[in-house]
C-alpha atoms as a PDB file:
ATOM      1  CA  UNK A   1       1.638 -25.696 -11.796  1.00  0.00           C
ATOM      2  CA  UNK A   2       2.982 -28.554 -10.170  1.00  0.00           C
ATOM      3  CA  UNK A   3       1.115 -30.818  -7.643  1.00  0.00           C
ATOM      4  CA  UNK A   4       1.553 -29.270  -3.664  1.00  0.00           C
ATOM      5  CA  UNK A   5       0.075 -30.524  -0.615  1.00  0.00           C
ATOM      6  CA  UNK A   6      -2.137 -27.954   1.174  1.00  0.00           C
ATOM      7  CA  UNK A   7      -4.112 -27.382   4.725  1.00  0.00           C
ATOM      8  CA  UNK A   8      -7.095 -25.220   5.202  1.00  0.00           C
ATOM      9  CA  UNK A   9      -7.372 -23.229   8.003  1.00  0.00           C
ATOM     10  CA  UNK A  10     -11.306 -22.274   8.318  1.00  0.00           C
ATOM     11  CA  UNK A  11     -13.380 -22.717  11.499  1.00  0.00           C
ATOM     12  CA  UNK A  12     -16.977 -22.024  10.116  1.00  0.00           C
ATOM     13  CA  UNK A  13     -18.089 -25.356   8.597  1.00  0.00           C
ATOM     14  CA  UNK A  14     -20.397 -24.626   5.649  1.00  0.00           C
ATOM     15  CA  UNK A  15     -17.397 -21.838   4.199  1.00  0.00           C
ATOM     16  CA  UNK A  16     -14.917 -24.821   5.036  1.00  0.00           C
ATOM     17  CA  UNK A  17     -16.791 -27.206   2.700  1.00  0.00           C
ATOM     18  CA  UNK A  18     -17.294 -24.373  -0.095  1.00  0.00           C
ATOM     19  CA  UNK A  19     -13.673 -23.433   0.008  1.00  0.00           C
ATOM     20  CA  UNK A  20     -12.697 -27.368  -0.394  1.00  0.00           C
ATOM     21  CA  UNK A  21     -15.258 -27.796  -3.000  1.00  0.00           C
ATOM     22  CA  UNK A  22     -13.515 -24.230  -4.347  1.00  0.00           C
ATOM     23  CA  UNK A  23      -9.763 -26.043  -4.214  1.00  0.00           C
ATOM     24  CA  UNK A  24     -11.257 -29.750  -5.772  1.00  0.00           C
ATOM     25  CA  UNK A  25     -12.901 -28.552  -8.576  1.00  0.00           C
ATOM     26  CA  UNK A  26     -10.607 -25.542  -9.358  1.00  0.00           C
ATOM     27  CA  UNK A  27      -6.967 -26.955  -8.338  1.00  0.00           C
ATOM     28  CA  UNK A  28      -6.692 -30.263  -9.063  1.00  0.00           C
ATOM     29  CA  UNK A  29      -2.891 -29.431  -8.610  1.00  0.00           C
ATOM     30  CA  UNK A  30      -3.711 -29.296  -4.705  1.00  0.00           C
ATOM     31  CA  UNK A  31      -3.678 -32.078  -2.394  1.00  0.00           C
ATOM     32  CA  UNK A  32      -6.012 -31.096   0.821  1.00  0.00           C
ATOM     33  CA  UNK A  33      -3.801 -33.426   3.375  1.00  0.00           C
ATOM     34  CA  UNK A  34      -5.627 -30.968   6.312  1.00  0.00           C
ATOM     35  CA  UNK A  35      -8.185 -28.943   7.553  1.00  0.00           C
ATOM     36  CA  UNK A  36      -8.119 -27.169  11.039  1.00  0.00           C
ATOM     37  CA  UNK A  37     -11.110 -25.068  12.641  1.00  0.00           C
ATOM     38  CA  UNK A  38      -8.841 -23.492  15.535  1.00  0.00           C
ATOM     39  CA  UNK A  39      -4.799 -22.970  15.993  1.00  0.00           C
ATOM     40  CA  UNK A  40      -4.320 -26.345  18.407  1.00  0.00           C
ATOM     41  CA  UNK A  41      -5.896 -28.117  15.594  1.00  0.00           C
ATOM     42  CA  UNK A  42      -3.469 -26.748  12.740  1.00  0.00           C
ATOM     43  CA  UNK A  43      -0.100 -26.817  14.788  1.00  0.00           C
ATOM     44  CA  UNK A  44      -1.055 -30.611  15.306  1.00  0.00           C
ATOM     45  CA  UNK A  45      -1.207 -30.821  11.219  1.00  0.00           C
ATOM     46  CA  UNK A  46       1.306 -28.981  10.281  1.00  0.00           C
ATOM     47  CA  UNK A  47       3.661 -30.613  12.325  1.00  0.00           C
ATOM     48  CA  UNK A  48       2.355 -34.081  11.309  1.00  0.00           C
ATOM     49  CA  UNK A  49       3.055 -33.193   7.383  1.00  0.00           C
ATOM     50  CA  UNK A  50       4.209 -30.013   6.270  1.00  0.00           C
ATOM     51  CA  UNK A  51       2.572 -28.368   3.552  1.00  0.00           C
ATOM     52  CA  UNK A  52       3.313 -26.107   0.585  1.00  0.00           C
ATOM     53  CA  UNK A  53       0.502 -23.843   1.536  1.00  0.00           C
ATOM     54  CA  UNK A  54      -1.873 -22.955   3.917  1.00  0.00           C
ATOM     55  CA  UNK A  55      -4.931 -21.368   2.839  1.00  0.00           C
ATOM     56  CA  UNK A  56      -5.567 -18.881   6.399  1.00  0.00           C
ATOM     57  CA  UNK A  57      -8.514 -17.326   7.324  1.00  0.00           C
ATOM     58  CA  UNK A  58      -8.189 -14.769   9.707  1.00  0.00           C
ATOM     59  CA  UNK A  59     -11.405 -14.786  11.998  1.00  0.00           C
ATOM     60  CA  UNK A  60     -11.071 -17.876  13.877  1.00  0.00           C
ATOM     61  CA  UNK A  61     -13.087 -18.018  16.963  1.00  0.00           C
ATOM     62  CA  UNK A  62     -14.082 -14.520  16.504  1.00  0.00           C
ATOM     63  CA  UNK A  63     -10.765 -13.088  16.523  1.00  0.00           C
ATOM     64  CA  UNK A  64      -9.045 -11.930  13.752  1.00  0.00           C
ATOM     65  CA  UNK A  65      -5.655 -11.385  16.157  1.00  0.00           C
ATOM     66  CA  UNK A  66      -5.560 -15.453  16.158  1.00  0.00           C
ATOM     67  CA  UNK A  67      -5.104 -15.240  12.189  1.00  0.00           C
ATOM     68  CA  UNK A  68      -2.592 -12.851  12.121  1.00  0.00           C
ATOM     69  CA  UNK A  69      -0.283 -14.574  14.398  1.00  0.00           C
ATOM     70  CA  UNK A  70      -1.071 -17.801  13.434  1.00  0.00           C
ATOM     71  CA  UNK A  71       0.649 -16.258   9.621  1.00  0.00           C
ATOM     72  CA  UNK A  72       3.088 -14.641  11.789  1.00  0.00           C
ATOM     73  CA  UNK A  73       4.631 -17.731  13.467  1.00  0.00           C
ATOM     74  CA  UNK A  74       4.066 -20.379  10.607  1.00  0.00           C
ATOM     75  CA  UNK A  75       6.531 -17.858   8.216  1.00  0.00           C
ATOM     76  CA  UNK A  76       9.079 -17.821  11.373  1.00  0.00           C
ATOM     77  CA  UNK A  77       8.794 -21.531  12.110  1.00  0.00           C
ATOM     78  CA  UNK A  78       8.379 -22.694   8.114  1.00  0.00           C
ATOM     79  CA  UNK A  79       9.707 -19.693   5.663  1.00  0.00           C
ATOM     80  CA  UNK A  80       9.296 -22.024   2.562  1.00  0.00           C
ATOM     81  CA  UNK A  81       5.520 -22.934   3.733  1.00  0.00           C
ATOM     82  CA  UNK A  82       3.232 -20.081   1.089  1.00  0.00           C
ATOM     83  CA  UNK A  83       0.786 -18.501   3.708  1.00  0.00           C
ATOM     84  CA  UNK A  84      -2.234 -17.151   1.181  1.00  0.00           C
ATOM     85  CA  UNK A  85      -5.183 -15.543   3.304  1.00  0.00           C
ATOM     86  CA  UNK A  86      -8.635 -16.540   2.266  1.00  0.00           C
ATOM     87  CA  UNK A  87     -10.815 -14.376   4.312  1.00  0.00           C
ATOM     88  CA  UNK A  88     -14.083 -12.561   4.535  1.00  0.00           C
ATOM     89  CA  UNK A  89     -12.949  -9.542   6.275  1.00  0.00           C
ATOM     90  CA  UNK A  90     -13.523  -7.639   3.681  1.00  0.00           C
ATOM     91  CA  UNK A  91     -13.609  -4.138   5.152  1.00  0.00           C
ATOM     92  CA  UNK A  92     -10.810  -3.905   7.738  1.00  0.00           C
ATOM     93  CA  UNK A  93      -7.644  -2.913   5.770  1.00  0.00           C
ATOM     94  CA  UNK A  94      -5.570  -2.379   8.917  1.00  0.00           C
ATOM     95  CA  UNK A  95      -5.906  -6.328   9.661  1.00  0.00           C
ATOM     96  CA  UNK A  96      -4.888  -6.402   5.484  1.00  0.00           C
ATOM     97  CA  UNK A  97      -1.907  -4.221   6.276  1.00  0.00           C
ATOM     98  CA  UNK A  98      -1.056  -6.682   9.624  1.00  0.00           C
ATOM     99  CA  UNK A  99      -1.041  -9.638   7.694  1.00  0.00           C
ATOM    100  CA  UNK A 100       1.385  -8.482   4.960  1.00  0.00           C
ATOM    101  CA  UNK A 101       3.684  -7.570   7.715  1.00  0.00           C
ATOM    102  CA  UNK A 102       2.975 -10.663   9.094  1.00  0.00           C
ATOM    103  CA  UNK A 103       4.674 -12.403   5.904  1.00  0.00           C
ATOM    104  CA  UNK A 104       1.350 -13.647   4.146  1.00  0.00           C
ATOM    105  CA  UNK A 105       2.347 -14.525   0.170  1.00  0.00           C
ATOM    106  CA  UNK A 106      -1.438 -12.158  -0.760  1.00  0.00           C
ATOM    107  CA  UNK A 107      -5.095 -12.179   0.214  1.00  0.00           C
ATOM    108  CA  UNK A 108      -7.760 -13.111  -1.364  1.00  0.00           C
ATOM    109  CA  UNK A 109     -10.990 -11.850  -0.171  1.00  0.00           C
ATOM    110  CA  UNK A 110     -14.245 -13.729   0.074  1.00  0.00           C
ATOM    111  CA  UNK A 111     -16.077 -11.611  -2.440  1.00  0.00           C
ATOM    112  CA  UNK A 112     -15.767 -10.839  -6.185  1.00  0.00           C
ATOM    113  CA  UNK A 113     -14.052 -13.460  -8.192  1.00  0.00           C
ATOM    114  CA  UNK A 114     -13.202 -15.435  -5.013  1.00  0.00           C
ATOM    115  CA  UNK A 115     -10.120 -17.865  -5.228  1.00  0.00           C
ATOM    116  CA  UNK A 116      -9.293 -18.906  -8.661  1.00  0.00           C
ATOM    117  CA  UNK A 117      -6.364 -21.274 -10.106  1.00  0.00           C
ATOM    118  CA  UNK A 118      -4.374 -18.400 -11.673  1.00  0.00           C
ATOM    119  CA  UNK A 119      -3.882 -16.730  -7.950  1.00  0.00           C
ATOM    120  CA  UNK A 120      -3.167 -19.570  -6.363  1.00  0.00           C
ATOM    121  CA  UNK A 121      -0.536 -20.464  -8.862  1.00  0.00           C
ATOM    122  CA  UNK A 122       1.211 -17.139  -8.689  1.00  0.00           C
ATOM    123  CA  UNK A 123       1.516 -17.842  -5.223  1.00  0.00           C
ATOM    124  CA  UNK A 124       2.932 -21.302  -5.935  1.00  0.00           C
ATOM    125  CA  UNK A 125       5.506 -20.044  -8.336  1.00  0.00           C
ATOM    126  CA  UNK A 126       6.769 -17.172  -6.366  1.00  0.00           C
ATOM    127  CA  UNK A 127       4.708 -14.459  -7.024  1.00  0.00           C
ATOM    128  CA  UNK A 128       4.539 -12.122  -4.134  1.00  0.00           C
ATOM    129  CA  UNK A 129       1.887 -10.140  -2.721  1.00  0.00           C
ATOM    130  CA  UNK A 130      -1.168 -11.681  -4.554  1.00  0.00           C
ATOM    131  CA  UNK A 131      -4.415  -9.927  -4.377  1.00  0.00           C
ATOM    132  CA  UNK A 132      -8.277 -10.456  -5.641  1.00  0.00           C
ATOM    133  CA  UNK A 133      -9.851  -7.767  -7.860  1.00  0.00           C
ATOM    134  CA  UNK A 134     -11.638  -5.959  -4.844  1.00  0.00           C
ATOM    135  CA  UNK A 135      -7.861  -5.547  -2.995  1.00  0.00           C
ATOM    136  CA  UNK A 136      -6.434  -4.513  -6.648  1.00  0.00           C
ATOM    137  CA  UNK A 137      -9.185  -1.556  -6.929  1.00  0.00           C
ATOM    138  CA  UNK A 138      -8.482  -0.045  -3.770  1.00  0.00           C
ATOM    139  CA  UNK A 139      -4.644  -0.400  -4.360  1.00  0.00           C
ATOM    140  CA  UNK A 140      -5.020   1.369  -7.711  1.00  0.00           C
ATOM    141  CA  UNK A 141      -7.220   3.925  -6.342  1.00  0.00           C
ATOM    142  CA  UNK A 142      -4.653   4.500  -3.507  1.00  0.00           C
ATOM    143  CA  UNK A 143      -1.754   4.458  -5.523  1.00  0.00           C
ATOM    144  CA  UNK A 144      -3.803   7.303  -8.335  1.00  0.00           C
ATOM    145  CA  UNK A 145      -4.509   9.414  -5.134  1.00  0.00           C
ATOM    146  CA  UNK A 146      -1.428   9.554  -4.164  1.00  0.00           C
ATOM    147  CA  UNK A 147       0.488  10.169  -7.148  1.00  0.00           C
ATOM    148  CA  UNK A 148      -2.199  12.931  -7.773  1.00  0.00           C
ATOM    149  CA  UNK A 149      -1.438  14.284  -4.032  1.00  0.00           C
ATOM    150  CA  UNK A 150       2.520  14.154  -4.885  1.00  0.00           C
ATOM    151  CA  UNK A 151       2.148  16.128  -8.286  1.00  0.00           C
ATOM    152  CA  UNK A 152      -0.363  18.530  -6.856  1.00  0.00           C
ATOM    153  CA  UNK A 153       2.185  19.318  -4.086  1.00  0.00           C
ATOM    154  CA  UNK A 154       4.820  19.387  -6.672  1.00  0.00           C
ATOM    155  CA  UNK A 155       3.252  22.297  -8.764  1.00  0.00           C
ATOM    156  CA  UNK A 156       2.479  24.080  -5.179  1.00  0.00           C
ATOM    157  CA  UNK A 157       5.761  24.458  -4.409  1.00  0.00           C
ATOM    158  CA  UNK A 158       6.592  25.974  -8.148  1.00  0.00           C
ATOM    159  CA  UNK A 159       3.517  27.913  -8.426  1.00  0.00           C
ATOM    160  CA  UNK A 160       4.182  29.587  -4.755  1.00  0.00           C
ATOM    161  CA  UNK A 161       8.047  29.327  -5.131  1.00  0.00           C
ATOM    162  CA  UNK A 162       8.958  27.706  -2.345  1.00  0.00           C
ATOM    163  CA  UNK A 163      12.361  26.899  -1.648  1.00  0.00           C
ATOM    164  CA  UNK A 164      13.862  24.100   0.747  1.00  0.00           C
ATOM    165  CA  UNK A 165      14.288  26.224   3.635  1.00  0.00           C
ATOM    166  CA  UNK A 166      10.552  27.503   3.564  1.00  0.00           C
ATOM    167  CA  UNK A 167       8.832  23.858   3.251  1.00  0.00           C
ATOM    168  CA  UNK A 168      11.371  23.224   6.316  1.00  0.00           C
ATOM    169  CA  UNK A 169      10.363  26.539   8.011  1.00  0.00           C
ATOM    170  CA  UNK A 170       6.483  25.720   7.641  1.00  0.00           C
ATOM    171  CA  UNK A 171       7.070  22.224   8.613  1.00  0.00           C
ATOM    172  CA  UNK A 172       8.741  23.333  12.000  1.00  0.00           C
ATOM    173  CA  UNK A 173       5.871  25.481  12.339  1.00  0.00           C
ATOM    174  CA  UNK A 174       3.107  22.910  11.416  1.00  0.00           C
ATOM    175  CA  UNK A 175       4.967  20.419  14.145  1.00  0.00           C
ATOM    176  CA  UNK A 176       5.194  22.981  16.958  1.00  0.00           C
ATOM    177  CA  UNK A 177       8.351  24.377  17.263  1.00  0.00           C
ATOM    178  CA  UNK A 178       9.011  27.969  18.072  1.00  0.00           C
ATOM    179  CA  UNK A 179      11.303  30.126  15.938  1.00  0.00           C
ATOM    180  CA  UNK A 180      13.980  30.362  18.068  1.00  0.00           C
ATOM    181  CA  UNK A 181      13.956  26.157  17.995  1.00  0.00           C
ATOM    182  CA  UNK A 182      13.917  26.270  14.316  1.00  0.00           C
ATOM    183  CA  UNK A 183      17.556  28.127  14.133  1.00  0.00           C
ATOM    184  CA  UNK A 184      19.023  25.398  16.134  1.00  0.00           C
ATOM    185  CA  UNK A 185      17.837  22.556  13.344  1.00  0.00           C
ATOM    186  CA  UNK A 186      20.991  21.280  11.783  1.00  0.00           C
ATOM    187  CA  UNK A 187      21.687  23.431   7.936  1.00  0.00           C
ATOM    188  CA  UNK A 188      18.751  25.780   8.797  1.00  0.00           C
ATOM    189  CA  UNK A 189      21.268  28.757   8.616  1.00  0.00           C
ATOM    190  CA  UNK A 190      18.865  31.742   9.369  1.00  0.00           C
ATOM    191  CA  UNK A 191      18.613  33.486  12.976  1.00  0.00           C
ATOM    192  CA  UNK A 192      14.930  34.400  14.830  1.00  0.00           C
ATOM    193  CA  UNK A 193      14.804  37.686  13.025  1.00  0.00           C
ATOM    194  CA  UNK A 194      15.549  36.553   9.048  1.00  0.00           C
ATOM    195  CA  UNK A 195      13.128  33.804  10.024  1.00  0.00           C
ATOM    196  CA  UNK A 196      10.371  36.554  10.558  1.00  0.00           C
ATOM    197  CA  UNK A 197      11.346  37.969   7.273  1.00  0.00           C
ATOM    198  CA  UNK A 198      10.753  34.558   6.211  1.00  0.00           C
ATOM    199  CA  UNK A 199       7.707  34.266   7.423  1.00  0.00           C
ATOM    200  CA  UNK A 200       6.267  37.856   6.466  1.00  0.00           C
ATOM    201  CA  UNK A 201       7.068  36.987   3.168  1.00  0.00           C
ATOM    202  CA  UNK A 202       5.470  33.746   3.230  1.00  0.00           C
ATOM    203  CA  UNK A 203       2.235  35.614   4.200  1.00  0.00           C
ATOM    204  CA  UNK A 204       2.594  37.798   0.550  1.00  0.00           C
ATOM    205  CA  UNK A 205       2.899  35.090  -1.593  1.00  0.00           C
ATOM    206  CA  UNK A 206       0.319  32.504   0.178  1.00  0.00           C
ATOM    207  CA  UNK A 207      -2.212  35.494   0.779  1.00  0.00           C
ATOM    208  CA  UNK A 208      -1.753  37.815  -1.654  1.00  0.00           C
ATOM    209  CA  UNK A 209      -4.668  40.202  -0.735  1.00  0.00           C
ATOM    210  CA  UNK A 210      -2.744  41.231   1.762  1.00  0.00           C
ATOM    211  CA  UNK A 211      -4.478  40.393   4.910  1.00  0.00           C
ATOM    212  CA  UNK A 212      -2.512  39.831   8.184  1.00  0.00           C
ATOM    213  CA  UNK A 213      -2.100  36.496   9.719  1.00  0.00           C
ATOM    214  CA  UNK A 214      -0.855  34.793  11.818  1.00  0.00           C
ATOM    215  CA  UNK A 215       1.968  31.706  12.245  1.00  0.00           C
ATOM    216  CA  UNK A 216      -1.059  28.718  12.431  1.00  0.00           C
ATOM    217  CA  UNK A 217      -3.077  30.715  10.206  1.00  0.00           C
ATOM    218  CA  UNK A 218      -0.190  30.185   7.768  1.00  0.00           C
ATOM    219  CA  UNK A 219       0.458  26.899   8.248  1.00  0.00           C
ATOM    220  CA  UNK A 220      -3.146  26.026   7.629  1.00  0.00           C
ATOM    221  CA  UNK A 221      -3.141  27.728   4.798  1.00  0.00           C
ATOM    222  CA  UNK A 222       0.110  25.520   3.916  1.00  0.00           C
ATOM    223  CA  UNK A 223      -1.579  22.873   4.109  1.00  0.00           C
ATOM    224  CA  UNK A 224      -4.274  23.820   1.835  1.00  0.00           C
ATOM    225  CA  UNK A 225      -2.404  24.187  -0.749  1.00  0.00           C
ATOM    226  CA  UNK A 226      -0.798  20.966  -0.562  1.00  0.00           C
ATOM    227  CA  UNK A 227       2.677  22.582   0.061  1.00  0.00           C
ATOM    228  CA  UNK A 228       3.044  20.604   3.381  1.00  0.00           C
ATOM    229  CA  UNK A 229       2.448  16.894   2.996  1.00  0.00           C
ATOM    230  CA  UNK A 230       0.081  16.626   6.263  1.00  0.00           C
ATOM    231  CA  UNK A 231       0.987  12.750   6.468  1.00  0.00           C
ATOM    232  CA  UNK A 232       4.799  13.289   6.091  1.00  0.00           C
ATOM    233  CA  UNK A 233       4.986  15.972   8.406  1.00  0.00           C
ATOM    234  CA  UNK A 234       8.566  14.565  10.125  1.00  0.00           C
ATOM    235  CA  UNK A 235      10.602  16.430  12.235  1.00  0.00           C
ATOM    236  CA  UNK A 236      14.908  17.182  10.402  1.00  0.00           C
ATOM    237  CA  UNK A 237      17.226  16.074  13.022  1.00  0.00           C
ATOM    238  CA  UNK A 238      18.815  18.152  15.552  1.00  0.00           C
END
């Protein structure tokens, strides 16, 4: 890794001296040419020397809205400037999911193996989204739920045999729309009464002792068997 000129943006003053004593003793690489414990205080820096990257944390002042912007504008203003968070929210995952769209280069959380050369280098050679190991564990256990939710979806729709036009049917359905608004959906080529058909034969194969139900009763029932993807539930145009 080559030698890059960084500021610290950190407004609590013992974390600001353990992250510097983090950087000096672990990236000698790094030249500290700032520090900043509010926005004012890091526009004033950055525009006195720019930087290769800016080590952000995001609750500055109490607000964690300040970091996010602050990430925000600093990619708009200087895209070639690496933006790596360094930042002890370690619970709220929407704020991790603002600051990616934000542009940060990866976050590294203020717990497990904290920030080490080897992420800080990715970052410096390119690497995108760079993550700690407590980030990386919920990202694997996110992405092995979901493939899990996809599969077990997958072998729904064989098991029951469901075709296209009854996971579009039951979809309608789940989302509110009448029967008679169904048949106007653009390729759904079935009128009110084949779609009752539909339906009543929907009601053999998903409850196949034969009890009567109902449309919601159905779609519930959909959705318990993983045949409908509640959080893709997206109406087909009109």
């Amino acid at each position: 890794m080559d030698k890059f000129k960084l500021i610290i943006v950190e407004d609590v003053p013992l974390e600001l001296k353990g992250t510097e004593g983090i950087v000096r003793n672990e990236i000698p690489e790094a030249e500290i040419i700032g520090t900043a414990q509010d926005e004012v205080a890091y526009w004033r820096l950055i525009k006195q020397q720019q930087p290769q990257l800016v080590l952000l944390d995001l609750g500055l002042g109490g607000s964690t809205t300040v970091g996010v912007e602050l990430c925000r504008q600093t990619k708009e203003a200087y895209p070639q400037v690496k933006v790596l968070i360094f930042t002890g929210e370690i619970l709220n995952e929407k704020l991790w999911v603002d600051v990616l769209d934000a542009g940060a280069d990866g976050i590294i959380l203020k717990s497990g193996e904290l920030l080490t050369r080897r992420d800080v280098s990715a970052v410096m050679e390119g690497k995108q989204l760079v993550f700690n190991e407590p980030i990386l564990q919920k990202i694997v256990d996110r992405f092995k739920q979901s493939v899990s939710s996809q599969l077990a979806r997958q072998e729904a729709l064989i098991d029951y045999e469901i075709d296209e036009y009854d996971e579009r049917f039951l979809r309608h359905l789940a989302l509110g729309y009448t029967k008679e608004q169904i048949t106007g959906l653009r390729g759904m080529p079935f009128g009110v009464k084949s779609l009752e058909k539909r339906q009543n034969e929907l009601v053999k194969k998903l409850f196949p002792s034969g009890e009567s139900v109902n449309a919601t009763r159905l779609v519930v029932r959909a959705l318990e068997l993983r045949i409908l993807d509640i959080d893709n539930l997206m109406p087909d145009a009109e």
